[in-house]
Protein backbone atom coordinates (compact mmCIF):
# COMPACT_ATOMS: atom_id res chain seq x y z
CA UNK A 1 -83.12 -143.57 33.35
CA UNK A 2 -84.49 -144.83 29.90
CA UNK A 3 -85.50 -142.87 27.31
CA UNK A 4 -86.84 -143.61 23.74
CA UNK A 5 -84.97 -141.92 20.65
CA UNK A 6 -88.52 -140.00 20.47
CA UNK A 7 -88.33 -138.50 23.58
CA UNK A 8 -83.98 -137.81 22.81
CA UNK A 9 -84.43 -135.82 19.85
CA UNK A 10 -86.95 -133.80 21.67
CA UNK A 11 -85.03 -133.20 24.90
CA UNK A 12 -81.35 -133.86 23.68
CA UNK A 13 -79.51 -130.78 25.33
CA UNK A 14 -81.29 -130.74 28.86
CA UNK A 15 -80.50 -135.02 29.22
CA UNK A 16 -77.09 -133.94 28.27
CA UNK A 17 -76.75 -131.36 30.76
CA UNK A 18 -78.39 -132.92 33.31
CA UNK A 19 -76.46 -136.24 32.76
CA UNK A 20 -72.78 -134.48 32.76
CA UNK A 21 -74.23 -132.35 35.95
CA UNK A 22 -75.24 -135.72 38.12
CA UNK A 23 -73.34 -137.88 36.65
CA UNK A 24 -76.46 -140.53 35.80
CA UNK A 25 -76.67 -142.66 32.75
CA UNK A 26 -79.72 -142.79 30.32
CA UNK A 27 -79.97 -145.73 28.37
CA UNK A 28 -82.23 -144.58 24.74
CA UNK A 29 -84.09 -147.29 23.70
CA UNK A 30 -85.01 -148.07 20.15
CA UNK A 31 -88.20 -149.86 19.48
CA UNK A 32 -88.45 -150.79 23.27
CA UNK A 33 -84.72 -152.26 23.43
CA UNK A 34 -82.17 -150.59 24.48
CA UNK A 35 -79.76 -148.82 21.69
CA UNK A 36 -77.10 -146.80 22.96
CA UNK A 37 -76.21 -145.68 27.10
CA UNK A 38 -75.16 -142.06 27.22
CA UNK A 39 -72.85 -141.25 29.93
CA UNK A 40 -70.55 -138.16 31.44
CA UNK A 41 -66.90 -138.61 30.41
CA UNK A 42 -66.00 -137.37 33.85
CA UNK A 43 -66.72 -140.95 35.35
CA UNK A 44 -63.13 -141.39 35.48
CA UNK A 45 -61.01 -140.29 39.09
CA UNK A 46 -59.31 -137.11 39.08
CA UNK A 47 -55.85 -137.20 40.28
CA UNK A 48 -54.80 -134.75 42.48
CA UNK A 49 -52.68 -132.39 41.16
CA UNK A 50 -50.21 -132.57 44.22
CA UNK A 51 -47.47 -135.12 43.67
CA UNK A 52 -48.56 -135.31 40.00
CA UNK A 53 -44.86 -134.26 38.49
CA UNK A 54 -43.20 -136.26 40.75
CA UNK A 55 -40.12 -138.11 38.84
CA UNK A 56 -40.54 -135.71 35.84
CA UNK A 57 -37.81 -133.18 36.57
CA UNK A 58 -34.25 -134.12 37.38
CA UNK A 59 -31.84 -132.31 40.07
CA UNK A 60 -28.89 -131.68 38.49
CA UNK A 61 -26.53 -130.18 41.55
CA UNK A 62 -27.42 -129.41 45.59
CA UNK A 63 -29.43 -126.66 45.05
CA UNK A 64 -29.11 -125.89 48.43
CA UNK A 65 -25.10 -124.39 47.60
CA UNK A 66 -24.95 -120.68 46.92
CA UNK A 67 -23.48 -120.07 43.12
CA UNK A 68 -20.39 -118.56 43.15
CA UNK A 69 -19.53 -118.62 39.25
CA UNK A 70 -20.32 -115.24 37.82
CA UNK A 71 -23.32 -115.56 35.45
CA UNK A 72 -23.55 -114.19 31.65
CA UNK A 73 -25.80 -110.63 31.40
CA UNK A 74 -27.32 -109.98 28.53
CA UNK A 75 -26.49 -106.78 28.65
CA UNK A 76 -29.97 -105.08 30.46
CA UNK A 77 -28.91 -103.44 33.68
């Protein structure tokens, strides 16, 4: 979609909307050439958040071992 500035400044919040709902692109022209491209910033890929901490933590024992040393209370019942 192109647009002139005009036609921006008159519209500016519903191209914005509808440009981060459908991620399009409008290209606003300036004097009949082209000026700046407005885009969403959610063009990039999502990652999924499953797997995403993988190699962050570290396992410090077998977890799967019951404790056996007693553990410090802070003194609530």
């Amino acid at each position: 979609m192109e647009i002139s500035t005009v036609q921006f400044q008159e519209n500016f919040l519903k191209i914005i909307d509808e440009v981060r709902s459908f991620r399009n692109e409008v290209i606003i022209t300036k004097n009949g050439r082209p000026w700046v491209k407005l885009v969403s910033f959610r063009d990039k890929e999502r990652k999924s958040f499953i797997g995403s901490l993988t190699g962050v933590g570290k396992t410090e024992a077998d977890l799967s071992n019951s404790f056996e040393d007693e553990w410090e209370s802070d003194g609530l019942p």
